[in-house]
N, C-alpha and C. Protein backbone atom coordinates (compact mmCIF):
# COMPACT_ATOMS: atom_id res chain seq x y z
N UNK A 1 -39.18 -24.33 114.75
CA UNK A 1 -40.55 -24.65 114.66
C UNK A 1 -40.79 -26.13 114.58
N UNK A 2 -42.01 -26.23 113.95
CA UNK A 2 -42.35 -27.81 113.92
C UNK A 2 -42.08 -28.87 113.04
N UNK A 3 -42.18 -28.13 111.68
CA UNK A 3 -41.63 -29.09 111.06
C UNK A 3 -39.94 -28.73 110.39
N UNK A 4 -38.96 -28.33 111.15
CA UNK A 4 -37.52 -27.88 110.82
C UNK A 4 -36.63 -29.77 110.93
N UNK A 5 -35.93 -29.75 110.21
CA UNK A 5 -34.99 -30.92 110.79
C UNK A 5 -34.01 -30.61 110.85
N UNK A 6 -33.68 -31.22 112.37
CA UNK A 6 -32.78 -31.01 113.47
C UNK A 6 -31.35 -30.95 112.49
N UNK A 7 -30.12 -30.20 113.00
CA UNK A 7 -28.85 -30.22 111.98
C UNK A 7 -28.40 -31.09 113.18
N UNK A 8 -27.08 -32.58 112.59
CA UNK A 8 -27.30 -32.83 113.68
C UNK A 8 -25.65 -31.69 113.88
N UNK A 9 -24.96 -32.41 114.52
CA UNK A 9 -23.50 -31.26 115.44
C UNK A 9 -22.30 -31.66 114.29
N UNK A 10 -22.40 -32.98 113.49
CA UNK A 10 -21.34 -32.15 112.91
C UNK A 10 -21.20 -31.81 111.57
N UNK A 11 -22.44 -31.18 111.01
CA UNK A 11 -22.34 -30.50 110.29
C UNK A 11 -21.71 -28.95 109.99
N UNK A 12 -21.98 -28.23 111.89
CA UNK A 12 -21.54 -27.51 111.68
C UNK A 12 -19.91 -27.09 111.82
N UNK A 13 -19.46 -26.52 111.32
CA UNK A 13 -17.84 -25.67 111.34
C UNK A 13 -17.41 -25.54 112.50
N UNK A 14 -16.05 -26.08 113.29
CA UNK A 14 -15.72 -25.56 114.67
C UNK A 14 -14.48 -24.31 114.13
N UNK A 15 -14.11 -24.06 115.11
CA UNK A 15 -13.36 -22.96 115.07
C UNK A 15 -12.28 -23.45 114.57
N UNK A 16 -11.53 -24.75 114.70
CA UNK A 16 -10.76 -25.32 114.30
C UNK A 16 -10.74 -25.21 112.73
N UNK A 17 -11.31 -26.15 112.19
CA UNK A 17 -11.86 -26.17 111.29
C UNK A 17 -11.60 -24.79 110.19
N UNK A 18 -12.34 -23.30 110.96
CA UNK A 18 -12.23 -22.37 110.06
C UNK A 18 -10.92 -22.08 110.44
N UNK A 19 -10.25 -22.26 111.19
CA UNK A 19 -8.77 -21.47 111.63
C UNK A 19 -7.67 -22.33 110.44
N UNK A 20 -8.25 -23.22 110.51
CA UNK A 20 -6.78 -24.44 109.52
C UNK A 20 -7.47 -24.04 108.10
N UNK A 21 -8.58 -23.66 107.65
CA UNK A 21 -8.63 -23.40 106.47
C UNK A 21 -8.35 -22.19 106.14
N UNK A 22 -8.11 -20.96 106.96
CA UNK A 22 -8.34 -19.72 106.80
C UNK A 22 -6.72 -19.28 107.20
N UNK A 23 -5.54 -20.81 107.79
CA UNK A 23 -4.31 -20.75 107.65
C UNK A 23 -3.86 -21.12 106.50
N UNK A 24 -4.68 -22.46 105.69
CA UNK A 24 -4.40 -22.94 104.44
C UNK A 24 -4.41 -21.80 103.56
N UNK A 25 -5.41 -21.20 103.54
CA UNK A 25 -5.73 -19.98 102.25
C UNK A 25 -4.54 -18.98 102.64
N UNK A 26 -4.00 -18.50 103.42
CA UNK A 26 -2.81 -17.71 103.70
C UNK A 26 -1.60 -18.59 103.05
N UNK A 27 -1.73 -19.51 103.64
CA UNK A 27 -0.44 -20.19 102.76
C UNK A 27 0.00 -19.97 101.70
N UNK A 28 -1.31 -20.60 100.56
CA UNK A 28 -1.02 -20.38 99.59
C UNK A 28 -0.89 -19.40 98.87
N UNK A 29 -1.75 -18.42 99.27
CA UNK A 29 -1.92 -17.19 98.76
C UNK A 29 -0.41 -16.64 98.82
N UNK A 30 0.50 -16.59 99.89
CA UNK A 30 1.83 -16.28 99.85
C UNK A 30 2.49 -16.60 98.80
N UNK A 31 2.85 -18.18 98.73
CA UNK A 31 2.82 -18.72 97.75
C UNK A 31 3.04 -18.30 96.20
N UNK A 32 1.42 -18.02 96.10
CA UNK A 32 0.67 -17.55 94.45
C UNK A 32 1.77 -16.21 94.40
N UNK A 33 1.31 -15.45 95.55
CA UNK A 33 1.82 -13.87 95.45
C UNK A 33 3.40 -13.88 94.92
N UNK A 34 3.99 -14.91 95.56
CA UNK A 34 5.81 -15.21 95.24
C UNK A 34 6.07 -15.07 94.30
N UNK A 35 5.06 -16.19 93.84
CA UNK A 35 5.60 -16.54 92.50
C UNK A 35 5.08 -15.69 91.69
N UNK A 36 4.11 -15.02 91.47
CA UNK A 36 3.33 -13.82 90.58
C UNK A 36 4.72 -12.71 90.88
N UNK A 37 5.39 -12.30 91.69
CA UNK A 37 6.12 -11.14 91.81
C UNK A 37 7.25 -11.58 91.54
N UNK A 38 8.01 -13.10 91.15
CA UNK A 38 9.11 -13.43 90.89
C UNK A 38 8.76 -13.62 89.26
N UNK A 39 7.67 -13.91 88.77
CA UNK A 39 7.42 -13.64 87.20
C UNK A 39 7.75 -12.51 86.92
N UNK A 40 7.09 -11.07 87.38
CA UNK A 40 7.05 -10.11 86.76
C UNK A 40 8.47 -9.40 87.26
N UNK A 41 9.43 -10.18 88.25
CA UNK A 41 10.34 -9.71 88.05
C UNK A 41 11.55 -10.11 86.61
N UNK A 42 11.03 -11.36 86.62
CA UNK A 42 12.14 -11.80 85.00
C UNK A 42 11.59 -11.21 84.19
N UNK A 43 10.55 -10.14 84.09
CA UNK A 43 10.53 -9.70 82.91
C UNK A 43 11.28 -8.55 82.79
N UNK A 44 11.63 -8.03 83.88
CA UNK A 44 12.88 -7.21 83.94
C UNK A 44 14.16 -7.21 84.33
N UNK A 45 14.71 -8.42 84.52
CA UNK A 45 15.99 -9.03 85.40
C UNK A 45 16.19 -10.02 83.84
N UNK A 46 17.66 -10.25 83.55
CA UNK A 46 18.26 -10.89 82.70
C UNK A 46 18.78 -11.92 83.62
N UNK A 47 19.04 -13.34 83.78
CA UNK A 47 19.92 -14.27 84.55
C UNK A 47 21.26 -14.45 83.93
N UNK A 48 22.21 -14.59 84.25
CA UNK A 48 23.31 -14.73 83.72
C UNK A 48 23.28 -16.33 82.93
N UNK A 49 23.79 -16.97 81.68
CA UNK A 49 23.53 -18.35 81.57
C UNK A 49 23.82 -19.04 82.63
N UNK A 50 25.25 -18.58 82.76
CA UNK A 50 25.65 -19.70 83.98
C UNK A 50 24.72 -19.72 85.21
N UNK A 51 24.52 -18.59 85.79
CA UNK A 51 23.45 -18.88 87.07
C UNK A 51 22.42 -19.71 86.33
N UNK A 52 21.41 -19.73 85.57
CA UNK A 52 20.46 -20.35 84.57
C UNK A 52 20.96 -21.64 84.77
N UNK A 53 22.48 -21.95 84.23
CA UNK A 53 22.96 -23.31 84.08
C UNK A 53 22.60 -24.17 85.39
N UNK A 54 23.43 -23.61 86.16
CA UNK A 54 23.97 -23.96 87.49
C UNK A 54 22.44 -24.48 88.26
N UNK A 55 21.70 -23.72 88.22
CA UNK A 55 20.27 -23.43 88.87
C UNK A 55 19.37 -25.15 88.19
N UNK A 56 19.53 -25.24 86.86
CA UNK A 56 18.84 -26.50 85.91
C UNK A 56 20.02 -27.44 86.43
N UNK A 57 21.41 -27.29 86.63
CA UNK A 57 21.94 -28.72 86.99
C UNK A 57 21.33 -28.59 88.94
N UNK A 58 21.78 -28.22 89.71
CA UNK A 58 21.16 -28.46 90.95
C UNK A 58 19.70 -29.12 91.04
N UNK A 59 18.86 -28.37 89.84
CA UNK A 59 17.42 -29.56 90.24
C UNK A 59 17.96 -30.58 89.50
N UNK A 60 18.25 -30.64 88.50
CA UNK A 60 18.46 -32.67 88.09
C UNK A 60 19.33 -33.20 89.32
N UNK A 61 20.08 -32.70 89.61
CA UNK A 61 20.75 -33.15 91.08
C UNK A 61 19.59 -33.78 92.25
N UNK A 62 18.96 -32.64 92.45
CA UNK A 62 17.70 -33.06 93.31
C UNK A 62 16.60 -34.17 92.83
N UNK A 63 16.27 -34.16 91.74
CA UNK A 63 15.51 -35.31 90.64
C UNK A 63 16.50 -36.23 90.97
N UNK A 64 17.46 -36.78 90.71
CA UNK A 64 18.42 -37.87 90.49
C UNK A 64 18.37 -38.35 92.02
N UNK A 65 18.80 -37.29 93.02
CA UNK A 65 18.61 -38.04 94.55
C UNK A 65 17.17 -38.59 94.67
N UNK A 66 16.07 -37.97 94.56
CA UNK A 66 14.81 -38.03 95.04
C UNK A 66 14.90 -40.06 93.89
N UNK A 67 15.06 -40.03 92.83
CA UNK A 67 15.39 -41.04 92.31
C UNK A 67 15.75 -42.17 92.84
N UNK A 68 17.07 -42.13 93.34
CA UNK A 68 17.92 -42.94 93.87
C UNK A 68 17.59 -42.87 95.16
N UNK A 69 17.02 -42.51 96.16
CA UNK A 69 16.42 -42.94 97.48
C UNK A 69 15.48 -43.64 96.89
N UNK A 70 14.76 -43.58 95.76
CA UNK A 70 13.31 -44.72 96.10
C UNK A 70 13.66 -46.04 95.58
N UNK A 71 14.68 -46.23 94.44
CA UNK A 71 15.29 -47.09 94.15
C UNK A 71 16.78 -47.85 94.99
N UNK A 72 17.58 -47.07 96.41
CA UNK A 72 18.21 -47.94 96.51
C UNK A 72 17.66 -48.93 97.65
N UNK A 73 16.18 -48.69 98.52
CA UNK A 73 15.73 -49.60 98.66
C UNK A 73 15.54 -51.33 97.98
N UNK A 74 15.45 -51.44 96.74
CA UNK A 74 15.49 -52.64 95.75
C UNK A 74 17.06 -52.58 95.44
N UNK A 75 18.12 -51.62 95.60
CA UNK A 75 19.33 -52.16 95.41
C UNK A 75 19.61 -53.04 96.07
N UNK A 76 19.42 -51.99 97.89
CA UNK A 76 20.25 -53.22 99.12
C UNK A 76 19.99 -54.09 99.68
N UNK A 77 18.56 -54.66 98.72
CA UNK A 77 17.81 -55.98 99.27
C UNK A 77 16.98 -55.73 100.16
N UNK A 78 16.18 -54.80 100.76
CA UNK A 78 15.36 -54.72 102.05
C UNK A 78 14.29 -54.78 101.77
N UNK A 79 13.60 -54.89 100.56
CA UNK A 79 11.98 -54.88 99.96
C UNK A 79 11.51 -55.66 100.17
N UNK A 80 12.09 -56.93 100.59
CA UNK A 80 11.61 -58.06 101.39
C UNK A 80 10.87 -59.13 100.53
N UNK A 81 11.33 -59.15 98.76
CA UNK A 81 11.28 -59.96 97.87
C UNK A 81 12.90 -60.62 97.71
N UNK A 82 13.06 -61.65 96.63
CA UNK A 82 14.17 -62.15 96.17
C UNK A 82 15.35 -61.41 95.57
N UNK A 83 16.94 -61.44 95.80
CA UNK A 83 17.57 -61.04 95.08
C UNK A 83 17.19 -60.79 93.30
N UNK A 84 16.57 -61.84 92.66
CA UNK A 84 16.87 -61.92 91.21
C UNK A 84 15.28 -60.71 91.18
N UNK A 85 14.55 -60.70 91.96
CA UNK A 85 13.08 -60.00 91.61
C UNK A 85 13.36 -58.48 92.08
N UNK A 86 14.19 -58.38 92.94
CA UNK A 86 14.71 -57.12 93.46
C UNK A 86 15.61 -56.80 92.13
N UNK A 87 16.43 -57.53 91.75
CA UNK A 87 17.58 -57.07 90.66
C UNK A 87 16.29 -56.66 89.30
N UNK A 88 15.65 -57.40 88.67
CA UNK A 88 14.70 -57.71 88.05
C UNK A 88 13.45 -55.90 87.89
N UNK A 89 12.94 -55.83 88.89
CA UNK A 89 12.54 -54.62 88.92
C UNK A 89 13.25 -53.36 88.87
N UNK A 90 14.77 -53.64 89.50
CA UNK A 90 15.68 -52.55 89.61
C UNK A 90 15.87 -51.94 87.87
N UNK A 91 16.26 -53.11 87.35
CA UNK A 91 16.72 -53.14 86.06
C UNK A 91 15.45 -52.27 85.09
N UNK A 92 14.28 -52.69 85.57
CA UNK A 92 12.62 -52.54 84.89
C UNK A 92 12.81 -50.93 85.01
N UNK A 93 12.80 -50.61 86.39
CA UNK A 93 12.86 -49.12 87.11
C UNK A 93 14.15 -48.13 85.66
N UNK A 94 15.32 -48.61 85.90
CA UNK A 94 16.04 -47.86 85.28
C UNK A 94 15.83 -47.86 83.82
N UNK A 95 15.30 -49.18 82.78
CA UNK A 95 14.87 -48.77 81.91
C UNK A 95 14.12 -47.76 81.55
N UNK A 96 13.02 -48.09 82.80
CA UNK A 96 11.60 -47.18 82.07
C UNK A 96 12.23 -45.41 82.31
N UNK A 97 12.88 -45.20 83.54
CA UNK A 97 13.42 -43.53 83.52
C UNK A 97 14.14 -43.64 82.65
N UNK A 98 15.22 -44.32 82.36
CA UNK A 98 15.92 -43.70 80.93
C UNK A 98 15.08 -43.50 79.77
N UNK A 99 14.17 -44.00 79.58
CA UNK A 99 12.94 -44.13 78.26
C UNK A 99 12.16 -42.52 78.20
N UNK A 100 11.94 -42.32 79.95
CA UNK A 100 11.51 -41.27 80.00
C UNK A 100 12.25 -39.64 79.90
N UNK A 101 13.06 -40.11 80.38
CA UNK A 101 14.24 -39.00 79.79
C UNK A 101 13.74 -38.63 78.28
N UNK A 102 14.48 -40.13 77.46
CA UNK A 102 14.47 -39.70 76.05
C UNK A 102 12.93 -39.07 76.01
């Protein structure tokens, strides 16, 4: 009619649009569902310690790499500051995670 204002084009939704969100929501929903059916399975499954063990050392394994890739950038000098400012932060870096540990 006459007095409507115009929408302009991209307000509205393309197909795109609903297809990548309506893949996102599947995603996660898998996801949620996993992990909801891997809860209610430990409530009836015992782990052995050692698997338990083994399972907590492999992620600090993974923590410690993910670690040490972002830090040996400032080891091997490529950050594209000074040896002593590269050594300097390196040193800063490993304090503050050991701090965080404790």
């Amino acid at each position: 009619g006459h007095g409507e204002t115009p929408v302009p084009h991209g307000d509205k939704p393309h197909d795109d649009e609903e297809a990548s969100v309506s893949g996102t929501v599947g995603v996660v929903a898998i996801c949620a569902f996993a992990m909801l059916g891997g809860t209610l399975l430990m409530l009836v499954v015992t782990i052995p310690p050692k698997v338990e063990a083994a399972t907590q050392n492999f992620s600090a394994g993974i923590l410690f790499a993910a670690i040490a890739g972002e830090l040996f950038p400032l080891l091997h000098g490529t950050h594209g500051g000074s040896d002593e400012e590269a050594g300097t932060k390196t040193f800063g870096m490993l304090c503050g995670f050991g701090l965080g540990i404790v």
